[in-house]
C-alpha atoms as a PDB file:
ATOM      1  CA  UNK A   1      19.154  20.669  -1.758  1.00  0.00           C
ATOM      2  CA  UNK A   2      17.246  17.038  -2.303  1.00  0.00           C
ATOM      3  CA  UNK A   3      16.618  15.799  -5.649  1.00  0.00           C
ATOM      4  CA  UNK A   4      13.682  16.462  -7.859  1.00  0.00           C
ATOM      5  CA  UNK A   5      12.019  13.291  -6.590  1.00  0.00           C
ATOM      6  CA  UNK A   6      12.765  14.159  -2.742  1.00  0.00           C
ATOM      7  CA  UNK A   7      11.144  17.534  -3.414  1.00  0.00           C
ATOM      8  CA  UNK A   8       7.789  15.853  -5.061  1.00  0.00           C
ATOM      9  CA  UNK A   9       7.699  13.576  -2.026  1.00  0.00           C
ATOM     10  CA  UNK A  10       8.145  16.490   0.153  1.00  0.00           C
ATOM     11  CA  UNK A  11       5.248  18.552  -1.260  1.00  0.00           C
ATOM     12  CA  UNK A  12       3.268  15.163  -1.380  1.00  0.00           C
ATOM     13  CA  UNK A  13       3.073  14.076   2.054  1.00  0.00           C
ATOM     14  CA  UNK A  14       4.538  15.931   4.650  1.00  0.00           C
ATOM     15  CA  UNK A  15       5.548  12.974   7.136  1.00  0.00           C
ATOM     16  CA  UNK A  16       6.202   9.532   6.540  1.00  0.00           C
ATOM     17  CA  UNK A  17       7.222   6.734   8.351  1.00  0.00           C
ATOM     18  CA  UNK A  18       6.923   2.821   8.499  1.00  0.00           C
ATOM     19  CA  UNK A  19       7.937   0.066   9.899  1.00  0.00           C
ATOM     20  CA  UNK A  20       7.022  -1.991  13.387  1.00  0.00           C
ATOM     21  CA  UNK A  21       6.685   0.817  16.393  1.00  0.00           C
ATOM     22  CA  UNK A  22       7.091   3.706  14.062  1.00  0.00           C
ATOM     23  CA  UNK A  23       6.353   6.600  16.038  1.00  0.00           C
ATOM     24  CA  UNK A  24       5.485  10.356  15.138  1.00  0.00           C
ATOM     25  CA  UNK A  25       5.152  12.795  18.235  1.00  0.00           C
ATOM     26  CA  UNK A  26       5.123  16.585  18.931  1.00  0.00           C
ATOM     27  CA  UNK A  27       5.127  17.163  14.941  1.00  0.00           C
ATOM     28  CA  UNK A  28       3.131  19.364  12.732  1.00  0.00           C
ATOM     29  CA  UNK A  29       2.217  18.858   9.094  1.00  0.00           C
ATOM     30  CA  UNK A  30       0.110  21.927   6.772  1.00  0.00           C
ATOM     31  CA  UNK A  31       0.040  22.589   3.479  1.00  0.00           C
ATOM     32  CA  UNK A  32       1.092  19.144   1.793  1.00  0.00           C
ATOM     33  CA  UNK A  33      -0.164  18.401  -1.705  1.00  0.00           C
ATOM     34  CA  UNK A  34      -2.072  15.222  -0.393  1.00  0.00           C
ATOM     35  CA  UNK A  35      -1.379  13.749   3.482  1.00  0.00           C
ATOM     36  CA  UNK A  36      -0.035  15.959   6.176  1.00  0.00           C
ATOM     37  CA  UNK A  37       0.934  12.930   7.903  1.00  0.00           C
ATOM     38  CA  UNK A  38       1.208   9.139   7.199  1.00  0.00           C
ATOM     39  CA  UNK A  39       2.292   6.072   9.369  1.00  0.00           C
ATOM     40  CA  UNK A  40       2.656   2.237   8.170  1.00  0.00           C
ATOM     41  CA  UNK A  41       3.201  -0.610  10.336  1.00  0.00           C
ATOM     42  CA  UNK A  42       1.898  -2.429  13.481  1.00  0.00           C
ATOM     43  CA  UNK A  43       2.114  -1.024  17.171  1.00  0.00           C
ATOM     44  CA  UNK A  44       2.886   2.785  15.367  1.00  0.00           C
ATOM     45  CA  UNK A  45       2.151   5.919  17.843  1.00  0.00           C
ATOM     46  CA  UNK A  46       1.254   8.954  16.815  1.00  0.00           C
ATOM     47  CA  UNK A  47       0.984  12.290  18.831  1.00  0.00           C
ATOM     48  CA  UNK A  48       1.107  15.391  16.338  1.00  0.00           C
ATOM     49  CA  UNK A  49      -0.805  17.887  13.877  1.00  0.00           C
ATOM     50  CA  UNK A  50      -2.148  18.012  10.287  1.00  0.00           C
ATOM     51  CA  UNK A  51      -4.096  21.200   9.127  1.00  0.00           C
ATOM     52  CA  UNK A  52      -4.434  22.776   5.401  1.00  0.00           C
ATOM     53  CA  UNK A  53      -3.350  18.880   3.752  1.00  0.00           C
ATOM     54  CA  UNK A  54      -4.612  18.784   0.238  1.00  0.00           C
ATOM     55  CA  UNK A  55      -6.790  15.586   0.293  1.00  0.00           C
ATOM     56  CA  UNK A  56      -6.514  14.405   4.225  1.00  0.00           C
ATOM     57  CA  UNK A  57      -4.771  15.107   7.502  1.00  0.00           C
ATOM     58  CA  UNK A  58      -3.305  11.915   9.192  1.00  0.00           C
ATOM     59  CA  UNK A  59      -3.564   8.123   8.081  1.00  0.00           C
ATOM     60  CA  UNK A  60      -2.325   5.441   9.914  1.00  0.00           C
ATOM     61  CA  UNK A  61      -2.403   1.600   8.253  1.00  0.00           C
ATOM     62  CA  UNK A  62      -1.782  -1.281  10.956  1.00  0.00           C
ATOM     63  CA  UNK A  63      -2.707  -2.853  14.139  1.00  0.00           C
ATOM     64  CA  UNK A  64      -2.330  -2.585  17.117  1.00  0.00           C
ATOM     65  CA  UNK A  65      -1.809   1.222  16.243  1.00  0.00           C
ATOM     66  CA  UNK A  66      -1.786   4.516  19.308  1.00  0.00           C
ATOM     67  CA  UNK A  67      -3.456   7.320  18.118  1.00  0.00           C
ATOM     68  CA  UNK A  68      -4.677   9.741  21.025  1.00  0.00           C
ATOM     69  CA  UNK A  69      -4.389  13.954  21.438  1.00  0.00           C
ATOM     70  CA  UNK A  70      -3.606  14.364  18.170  1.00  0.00           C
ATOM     71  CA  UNK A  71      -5.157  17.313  16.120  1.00  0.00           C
ATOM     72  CA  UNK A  72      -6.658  17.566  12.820  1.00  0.00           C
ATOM     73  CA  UNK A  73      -7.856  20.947  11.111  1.00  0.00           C
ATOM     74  CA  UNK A  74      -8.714  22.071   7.257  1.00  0.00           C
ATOM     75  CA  UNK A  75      -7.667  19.024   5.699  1.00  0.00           C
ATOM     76  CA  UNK A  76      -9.152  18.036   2.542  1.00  0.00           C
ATOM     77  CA  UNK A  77      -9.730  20.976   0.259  1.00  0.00           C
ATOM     78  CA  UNK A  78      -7.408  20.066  -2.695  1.00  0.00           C
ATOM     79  CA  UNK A  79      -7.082  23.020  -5.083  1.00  0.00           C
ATOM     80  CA  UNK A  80      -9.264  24.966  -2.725  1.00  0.00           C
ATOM     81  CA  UNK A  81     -12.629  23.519  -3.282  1.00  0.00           C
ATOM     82  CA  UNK A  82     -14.680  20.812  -1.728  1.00  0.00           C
ATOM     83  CA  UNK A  83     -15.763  16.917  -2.697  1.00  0.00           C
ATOM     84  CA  UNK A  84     -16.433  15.980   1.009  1.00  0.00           C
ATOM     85  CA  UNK A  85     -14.122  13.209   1.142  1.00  0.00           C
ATOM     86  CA  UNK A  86     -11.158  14.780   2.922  1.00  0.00           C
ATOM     87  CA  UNK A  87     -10.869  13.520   6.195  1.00  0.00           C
ATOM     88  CA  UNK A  88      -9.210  14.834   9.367  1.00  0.00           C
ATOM     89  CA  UNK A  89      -8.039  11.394  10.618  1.00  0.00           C
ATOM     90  CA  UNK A  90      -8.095   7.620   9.125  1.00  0.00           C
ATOM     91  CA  UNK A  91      -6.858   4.482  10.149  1.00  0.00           C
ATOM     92  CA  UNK A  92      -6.828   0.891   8.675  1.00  0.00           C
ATOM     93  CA  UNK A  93      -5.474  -2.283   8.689  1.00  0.00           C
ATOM     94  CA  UNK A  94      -6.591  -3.309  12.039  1.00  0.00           C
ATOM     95  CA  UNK A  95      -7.976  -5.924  13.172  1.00  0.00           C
ATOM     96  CA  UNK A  96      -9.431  -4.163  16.383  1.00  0.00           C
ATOM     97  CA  UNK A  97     -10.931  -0.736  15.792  1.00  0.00           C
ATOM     98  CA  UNK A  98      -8.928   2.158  17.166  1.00  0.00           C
ATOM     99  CA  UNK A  99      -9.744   4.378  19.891  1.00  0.00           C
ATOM    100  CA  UNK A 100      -8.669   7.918  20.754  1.00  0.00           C
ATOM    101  CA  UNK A 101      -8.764  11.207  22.355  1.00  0.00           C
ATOM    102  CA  UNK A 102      -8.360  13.453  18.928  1.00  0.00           C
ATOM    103  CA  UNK A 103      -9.571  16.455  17.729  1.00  0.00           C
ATOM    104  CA  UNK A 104     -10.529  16.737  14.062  1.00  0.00           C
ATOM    105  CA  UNK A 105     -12.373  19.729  12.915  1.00  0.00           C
ATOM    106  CA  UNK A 106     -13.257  21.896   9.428  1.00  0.00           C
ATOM    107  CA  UNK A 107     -11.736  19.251   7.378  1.00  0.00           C
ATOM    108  CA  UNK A 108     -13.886  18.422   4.033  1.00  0.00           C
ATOM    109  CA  UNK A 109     -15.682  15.346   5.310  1.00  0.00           C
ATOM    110  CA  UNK A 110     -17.890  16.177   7.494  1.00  0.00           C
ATOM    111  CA  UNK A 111     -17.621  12.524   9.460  1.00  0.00           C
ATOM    112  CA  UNK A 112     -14.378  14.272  10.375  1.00  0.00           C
ATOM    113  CA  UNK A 113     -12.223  10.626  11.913  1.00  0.00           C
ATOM    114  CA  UNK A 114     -12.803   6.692  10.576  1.00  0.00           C
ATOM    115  CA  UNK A 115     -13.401   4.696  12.252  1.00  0.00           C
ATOM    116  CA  UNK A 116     -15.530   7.444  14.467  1.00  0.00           C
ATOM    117  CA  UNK A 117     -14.124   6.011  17.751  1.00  0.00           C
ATOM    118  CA  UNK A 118     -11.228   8.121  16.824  1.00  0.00           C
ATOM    119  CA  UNK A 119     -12.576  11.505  17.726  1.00  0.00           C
END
């Protein structure tokens, strides 16, 4: 059994990883306190699920970043209720827009994916 601290994390965001080429694939992320999934660094990949995350469902911060057929579903309704700014899938830190083949749908803001050449 992890430490307090490991268990916050845990409830916090469900997956994490960073660093050059990080990489998340065939993964699935619900019920997390705030991000079902979250990737830092330049050239990540990402190829999973987020649905029932707290405040969003996947964020991804760097260039040159991969982020096709992933899915994105519920995210966004923190305690339950709505303040439209929970969205499905984000990314930033680019310097060149990303572009994917995603599906985000349900979650709280109803743009769904920013930049919106993400779904």
């Amino acid at each position: 059994m992890g430490s307090v601290v490991d268990r916050f994390r845990e409830r916090v965001v469900g997956i994490n990883a960073g660093g050059a080429s990080a990489s998340v694939k065939s993964s699935t992320a619900t019920g997390n306190g705030i991000l079902g999934i979250n990737i830092d660094g330049p050239s990540a990949s990402l190829i999973s699920s987020a649905s029932g995350n707290g405040e969003g469902g996947i964020s991804v911060n760097g260039d040159a970043t991969q982020i096709r057929g992933n899915r994105a579903e519920a995210n966004g309704f923190a305690g339950g209720s709505s303040d439209l700014a929970g969205l499905g899938i984000v990314a930033f830190g680019y310097t060149k827009a990303p572009v994917g083949t995603n599906i985000a749908r349900g979650n709280d803001d109803p743009t769904e994916c920013n930049p919106a050449s993400l779904c």
